[in-house]
PDB file of N, CA and C in Angstrom:
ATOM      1  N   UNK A   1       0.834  -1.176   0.000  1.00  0.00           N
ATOM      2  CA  UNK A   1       0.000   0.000   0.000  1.00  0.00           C
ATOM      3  C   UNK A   1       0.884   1.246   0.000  1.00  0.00           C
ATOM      4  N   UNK A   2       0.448   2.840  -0.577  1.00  0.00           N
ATOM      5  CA  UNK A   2       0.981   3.794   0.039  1.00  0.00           C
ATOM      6  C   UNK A   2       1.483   3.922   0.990  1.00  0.00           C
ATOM      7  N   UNK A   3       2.758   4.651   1.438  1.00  0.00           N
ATOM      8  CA  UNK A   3       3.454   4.760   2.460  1.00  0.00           C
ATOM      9  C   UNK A   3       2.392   5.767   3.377  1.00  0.00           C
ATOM     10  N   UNK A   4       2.551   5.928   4.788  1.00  0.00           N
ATOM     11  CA  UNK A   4       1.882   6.711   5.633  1.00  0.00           C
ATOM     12  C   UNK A   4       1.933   8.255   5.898  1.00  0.00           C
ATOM     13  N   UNK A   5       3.125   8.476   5.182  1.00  0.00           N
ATOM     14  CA  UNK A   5       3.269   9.482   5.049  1.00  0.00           C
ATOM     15  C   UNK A   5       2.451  10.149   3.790  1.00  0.00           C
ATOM     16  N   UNK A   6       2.491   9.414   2.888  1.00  0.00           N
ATOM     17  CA  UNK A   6       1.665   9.936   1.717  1.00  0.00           C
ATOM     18  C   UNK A   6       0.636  10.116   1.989  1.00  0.00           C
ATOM     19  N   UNK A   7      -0.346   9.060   2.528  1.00  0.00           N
ATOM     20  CA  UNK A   7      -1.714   9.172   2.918  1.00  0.00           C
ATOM     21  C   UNK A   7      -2.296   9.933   3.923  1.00  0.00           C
ATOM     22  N   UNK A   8      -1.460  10.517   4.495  1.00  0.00           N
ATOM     23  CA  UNK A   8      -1.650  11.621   5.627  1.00  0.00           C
ATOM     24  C   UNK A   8      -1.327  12.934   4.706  1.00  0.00           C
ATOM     25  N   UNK A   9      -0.325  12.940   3.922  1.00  0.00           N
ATOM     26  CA  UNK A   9      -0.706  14.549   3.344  1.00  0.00           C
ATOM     27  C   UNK A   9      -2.188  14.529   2.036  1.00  0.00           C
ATOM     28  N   UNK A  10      -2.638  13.124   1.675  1.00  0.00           N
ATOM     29  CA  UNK A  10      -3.475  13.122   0.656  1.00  0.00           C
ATOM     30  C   UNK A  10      -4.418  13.689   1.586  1.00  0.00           C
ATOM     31  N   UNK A  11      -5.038  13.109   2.752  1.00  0.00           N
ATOM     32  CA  UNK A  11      -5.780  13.969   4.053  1.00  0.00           C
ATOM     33  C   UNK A  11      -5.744  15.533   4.322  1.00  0.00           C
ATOM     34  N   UNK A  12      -4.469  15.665   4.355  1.00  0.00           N
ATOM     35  CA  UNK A  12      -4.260  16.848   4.465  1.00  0.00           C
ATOM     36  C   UNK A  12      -4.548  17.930   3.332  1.00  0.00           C
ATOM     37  N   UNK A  13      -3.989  17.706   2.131  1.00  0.00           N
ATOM     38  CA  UNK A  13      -4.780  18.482   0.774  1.00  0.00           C
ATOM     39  C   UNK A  13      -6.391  18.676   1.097  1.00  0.00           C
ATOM     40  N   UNK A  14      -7.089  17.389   0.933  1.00  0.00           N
ATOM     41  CA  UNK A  14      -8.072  17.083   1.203  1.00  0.00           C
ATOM     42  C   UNK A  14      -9.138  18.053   1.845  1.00  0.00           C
ATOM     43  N   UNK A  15      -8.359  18.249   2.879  1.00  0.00           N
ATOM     44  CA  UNK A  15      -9.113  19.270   4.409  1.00  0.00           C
ATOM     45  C   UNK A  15      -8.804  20.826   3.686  1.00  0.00           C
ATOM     46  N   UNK A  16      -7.688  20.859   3.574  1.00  0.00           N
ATOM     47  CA  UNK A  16      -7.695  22.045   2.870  1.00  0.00           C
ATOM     48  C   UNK A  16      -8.413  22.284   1.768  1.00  0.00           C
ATOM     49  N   UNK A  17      -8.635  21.606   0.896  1.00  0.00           N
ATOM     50  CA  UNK A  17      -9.596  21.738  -0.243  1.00  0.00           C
ATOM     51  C   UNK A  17     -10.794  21.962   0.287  1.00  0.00           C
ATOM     52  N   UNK A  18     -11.016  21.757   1.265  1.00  0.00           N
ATOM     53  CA  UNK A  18     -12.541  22.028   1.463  1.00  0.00           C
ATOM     54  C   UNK A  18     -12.507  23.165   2.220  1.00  0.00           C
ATOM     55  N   UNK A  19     -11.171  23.604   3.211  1.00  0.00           N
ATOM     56  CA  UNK A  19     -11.326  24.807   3.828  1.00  0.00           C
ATOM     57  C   UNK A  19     -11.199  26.408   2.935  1.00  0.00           C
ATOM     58  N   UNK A  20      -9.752  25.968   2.671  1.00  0.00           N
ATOM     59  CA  UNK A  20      -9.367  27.431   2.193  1.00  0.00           C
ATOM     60  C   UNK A  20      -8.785  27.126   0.624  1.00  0.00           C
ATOM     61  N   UNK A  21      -9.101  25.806   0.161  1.00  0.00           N
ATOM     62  CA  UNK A  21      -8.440  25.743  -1.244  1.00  0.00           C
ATOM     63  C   UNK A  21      -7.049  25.429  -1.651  1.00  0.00           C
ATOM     64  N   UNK A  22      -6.534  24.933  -2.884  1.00  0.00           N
ATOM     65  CA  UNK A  22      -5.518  24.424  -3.240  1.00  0.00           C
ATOM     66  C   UNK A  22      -4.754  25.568  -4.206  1.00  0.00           C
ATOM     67  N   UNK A  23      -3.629  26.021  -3.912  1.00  0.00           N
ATOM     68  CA  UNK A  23      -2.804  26.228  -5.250  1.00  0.00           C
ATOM     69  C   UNK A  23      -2.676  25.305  -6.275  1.00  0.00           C
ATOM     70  N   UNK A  24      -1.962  25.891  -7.308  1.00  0.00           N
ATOM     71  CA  UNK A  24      -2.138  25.045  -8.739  1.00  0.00           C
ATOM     72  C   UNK A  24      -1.014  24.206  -8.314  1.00  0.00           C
ATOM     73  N   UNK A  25       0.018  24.338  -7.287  1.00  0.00           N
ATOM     74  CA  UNK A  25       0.957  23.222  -7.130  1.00  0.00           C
ATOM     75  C   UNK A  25       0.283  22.028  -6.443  1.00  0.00           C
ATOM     76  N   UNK A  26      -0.124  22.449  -5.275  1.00  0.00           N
ATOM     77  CA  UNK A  26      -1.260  21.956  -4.480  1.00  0.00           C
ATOM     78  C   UNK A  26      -1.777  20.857  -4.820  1.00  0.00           C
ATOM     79  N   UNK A  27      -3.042  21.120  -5.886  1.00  0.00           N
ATOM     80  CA  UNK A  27      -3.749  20.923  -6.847  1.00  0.00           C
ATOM     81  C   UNK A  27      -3.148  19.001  -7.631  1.00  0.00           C
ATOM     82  N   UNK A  28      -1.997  20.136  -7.838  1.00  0.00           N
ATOM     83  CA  UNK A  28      -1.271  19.083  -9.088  1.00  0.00           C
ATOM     84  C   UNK A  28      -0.265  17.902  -8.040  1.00  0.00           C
ATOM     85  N   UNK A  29       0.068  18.569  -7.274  1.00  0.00           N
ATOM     86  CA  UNK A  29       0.755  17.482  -6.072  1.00  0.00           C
ATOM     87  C   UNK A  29      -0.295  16.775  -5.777  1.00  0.00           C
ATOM     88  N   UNK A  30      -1.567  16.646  -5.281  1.00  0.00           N
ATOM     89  CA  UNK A  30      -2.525  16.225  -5.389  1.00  0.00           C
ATOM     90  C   UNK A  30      -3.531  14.793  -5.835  1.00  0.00           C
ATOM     91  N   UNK A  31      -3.229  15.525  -7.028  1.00  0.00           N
ATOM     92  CA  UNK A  31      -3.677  14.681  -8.283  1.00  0.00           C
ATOM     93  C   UNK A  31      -2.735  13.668  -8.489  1.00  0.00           C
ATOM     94  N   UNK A  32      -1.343  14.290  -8.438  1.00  0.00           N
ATOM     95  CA  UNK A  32      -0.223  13.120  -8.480  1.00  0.00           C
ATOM     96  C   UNK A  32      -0.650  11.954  -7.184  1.00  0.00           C
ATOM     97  N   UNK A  33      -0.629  12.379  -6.268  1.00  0.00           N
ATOM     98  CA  UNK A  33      -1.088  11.424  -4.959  1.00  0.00           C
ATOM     99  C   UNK A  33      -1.764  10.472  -5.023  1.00  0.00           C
ATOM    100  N   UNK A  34      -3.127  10.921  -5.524  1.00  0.00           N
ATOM    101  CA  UNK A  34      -4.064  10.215  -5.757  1.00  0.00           C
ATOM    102  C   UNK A  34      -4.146   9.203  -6.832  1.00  0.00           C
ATOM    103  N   UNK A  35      -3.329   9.653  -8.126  1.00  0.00           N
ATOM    104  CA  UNK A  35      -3.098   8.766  -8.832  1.00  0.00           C
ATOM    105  C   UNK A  35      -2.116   7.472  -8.383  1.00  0.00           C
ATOM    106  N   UNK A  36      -0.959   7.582  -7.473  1.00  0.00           N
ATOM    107  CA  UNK A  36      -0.704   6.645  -7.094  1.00  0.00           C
ATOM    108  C   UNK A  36      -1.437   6.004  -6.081  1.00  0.00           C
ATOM    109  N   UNK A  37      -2.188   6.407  -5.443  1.00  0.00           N
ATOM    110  CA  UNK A  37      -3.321   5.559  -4.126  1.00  0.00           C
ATOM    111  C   UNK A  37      -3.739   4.449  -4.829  1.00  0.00           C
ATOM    112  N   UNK A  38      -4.622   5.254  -6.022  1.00  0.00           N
ATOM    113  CA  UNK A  38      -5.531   4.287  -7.031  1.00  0.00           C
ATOM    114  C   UNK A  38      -4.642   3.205  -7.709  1.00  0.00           C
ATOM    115  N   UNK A  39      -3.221   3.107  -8.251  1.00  0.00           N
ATOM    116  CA  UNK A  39      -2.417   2.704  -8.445  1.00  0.00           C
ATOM    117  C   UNK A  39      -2.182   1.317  -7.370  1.00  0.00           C
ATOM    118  N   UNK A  40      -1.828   1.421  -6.343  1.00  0.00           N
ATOM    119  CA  UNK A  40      -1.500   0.788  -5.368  1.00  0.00           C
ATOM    120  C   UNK A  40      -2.626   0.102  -4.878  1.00  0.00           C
ATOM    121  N   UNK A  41      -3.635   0.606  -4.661  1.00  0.00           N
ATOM    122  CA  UNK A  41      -4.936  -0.419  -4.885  1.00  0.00           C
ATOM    123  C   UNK A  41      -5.026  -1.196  -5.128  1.00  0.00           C
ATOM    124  N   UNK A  42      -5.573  -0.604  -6.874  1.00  0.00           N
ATOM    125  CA  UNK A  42      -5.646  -2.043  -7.963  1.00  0.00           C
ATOM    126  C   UNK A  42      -4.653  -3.032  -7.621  1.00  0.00           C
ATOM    127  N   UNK A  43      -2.827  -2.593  -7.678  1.00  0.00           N
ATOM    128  CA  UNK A  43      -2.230  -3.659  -7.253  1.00  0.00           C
ATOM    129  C   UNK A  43      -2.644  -4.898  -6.205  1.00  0.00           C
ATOM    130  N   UNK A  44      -2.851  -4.122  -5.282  1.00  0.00           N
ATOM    131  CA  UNK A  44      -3.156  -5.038  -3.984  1.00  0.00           C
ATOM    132  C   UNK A  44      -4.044  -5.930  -4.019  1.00  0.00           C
ATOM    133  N   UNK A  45      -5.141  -5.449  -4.899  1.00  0.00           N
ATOM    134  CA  UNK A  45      -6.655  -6.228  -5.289  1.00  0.00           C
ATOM    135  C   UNK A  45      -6.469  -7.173  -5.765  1.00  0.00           C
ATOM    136  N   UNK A  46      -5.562  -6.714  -7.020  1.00  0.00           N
ATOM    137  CA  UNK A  46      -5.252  -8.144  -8.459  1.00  0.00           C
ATOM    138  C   UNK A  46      -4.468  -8.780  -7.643  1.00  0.00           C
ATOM    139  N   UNK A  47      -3.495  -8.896  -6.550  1.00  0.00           N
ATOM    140  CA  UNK A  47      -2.799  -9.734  -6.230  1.00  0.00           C
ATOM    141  C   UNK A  47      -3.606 -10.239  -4.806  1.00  0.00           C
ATOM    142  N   UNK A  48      -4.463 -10.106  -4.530  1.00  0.00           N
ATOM    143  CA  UNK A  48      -5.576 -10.650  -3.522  1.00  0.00           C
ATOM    144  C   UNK A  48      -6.609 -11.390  -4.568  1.00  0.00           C
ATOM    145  N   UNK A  49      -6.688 -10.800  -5.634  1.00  0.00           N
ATOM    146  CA  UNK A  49      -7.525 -11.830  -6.326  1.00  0.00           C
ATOM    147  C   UNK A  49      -6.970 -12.942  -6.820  1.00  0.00           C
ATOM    148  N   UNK A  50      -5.489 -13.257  -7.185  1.00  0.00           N
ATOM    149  CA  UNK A  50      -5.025 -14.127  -7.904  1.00  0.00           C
ATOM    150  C   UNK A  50      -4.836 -14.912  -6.621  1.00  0.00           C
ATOM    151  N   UNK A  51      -5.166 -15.615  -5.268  1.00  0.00           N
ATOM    152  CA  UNK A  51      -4.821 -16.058  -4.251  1.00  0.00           C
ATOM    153  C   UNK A  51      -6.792 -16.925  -4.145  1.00  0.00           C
ATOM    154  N   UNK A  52      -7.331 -16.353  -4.896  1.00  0.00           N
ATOM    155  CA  UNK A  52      -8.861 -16.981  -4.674  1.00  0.00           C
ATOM    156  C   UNK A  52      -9.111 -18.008  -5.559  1.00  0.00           C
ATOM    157  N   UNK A  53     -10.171 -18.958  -4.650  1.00  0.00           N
ATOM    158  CA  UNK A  53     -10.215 -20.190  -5.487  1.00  0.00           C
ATOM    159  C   UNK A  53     -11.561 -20.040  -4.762  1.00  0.00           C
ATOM    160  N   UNK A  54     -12.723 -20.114  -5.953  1.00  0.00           N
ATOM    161  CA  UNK A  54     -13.980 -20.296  -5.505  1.00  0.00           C
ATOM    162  C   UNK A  54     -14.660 -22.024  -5.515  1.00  0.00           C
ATOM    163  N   UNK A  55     -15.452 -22.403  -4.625  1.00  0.00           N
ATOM    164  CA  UNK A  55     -15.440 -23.364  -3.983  1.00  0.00           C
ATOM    165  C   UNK A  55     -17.247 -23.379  -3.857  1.00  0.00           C
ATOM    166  N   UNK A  56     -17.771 -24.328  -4.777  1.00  0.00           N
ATOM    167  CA  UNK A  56     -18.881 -24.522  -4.502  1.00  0.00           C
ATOM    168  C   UNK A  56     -19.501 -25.074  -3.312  1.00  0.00           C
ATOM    169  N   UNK A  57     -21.006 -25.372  -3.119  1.00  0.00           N
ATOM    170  CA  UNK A  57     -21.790 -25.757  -1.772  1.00  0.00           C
ATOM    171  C   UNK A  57     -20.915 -27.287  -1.646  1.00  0.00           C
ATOM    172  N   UNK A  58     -21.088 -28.147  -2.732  1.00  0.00           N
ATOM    173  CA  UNK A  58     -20.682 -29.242  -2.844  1.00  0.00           C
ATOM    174  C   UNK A  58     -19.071 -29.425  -3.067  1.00  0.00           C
ATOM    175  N   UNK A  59     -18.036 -28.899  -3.002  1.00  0.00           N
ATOM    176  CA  UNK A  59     -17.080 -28.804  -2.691  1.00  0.00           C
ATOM    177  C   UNK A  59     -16.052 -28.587  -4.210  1.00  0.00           C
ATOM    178  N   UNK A  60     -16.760 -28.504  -5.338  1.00  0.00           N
ATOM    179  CA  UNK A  60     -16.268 -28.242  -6.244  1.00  0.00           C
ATOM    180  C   UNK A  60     -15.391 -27.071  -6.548  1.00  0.00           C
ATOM    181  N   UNK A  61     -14.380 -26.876  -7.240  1.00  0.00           N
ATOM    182  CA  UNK A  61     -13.701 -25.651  -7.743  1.00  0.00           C
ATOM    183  C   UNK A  61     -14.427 -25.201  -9.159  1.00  0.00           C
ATOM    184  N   UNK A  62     -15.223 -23.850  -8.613  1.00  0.00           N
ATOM    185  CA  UNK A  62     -15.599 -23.485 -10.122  1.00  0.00           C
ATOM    186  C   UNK A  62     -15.175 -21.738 -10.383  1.00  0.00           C
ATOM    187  N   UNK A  63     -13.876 -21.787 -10.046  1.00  0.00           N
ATOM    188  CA  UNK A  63     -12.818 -20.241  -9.724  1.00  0.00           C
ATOM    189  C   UNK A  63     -13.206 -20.453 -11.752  1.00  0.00           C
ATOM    190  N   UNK A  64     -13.653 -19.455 -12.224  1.00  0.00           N
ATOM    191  CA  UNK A  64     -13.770 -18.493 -13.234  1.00  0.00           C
ATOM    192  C   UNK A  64     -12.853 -19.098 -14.065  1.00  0.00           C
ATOM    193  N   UNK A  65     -12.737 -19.726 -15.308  1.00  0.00           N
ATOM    194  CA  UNK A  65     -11.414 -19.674 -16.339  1.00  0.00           C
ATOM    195  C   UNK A  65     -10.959 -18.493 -16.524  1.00  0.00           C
ATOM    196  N   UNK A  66     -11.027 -17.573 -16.627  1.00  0.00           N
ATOM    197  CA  UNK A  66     -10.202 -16.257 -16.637  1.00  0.00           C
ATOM    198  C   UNK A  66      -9.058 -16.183 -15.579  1.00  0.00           C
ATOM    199  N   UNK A  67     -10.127 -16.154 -14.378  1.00  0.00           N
ATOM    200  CA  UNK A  67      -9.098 -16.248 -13.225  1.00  0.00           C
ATOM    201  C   UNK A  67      -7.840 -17.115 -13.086  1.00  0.00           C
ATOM    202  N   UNK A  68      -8.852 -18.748 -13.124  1.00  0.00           N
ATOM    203  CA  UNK A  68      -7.591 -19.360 -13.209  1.00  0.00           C
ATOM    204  C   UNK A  68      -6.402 -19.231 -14.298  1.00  0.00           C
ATOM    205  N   UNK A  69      -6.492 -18.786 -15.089  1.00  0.00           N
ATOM    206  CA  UNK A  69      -5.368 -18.329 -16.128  1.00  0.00           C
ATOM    207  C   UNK A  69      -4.792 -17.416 -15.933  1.00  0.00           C
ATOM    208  N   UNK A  70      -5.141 -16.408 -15.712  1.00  0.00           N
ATOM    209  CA  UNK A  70      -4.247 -15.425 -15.237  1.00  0.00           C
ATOM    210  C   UNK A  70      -3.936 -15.491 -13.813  1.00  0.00           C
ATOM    211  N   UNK A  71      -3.893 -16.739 -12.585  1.00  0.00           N
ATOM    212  CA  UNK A  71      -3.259 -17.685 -11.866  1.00  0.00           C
ATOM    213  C   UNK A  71      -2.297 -18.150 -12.811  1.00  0.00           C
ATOM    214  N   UNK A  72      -2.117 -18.821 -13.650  1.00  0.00           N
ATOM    215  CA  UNK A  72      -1.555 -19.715 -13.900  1.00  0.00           C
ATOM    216  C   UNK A  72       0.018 -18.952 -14.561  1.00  0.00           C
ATOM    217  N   UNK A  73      -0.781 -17.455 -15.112  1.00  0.00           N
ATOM    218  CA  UNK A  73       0.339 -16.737 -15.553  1.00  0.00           C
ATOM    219  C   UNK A  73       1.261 -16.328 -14.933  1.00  0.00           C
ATOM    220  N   UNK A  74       0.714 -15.438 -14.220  1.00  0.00           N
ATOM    221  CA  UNK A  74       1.060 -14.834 -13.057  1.00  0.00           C
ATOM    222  C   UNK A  74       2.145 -15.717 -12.299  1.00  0.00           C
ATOM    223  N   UNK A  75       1.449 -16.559 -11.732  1.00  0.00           N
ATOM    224  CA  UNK A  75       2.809 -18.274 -10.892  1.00  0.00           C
ATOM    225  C   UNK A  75       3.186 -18.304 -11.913  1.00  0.00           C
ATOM    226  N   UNK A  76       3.416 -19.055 -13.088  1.00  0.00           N
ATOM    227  CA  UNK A  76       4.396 -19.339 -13.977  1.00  0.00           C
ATOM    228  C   UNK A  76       5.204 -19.203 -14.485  1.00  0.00           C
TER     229      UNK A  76
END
């Protein structure tokens, strides 16, 4: 994930944006931030998703062919 420091000044813009507003550096420091949050996300997600194996009532594996392939890539 984002480091803690990042995510505490994305907070911090944040509050200010709603108080007294952003300069155009501000603004653009900002936007940069956020684009890596969203960044680091997705990462975390796709690699939490490639760890799932769906598992029917009856004990079957019926994990998505998509999924399992891009499992298979991914490990391989």
């Amino acid at each position: 994930m984002l480091a803690k420091h990042k995510l505490a000044r994305i907070n911090e813009l944040a509050k200010k944006a709603k108080t007294s507003g952003l300069s155009a550096e501000e603004a653009f420091e900002q936007a940069k931030l956020r684009r890596e949050y969203i960044q680091a996300f997705r990462k975390a997600m796709t690699d939490m998703l490639h760890t799932v194996t769906v598992i029917d009532p009856n004990g079957n594996d019926v994990t998505p062919k998509k999924l399992k392939e891009s499992q298979r890539r991914r490990f391989h």
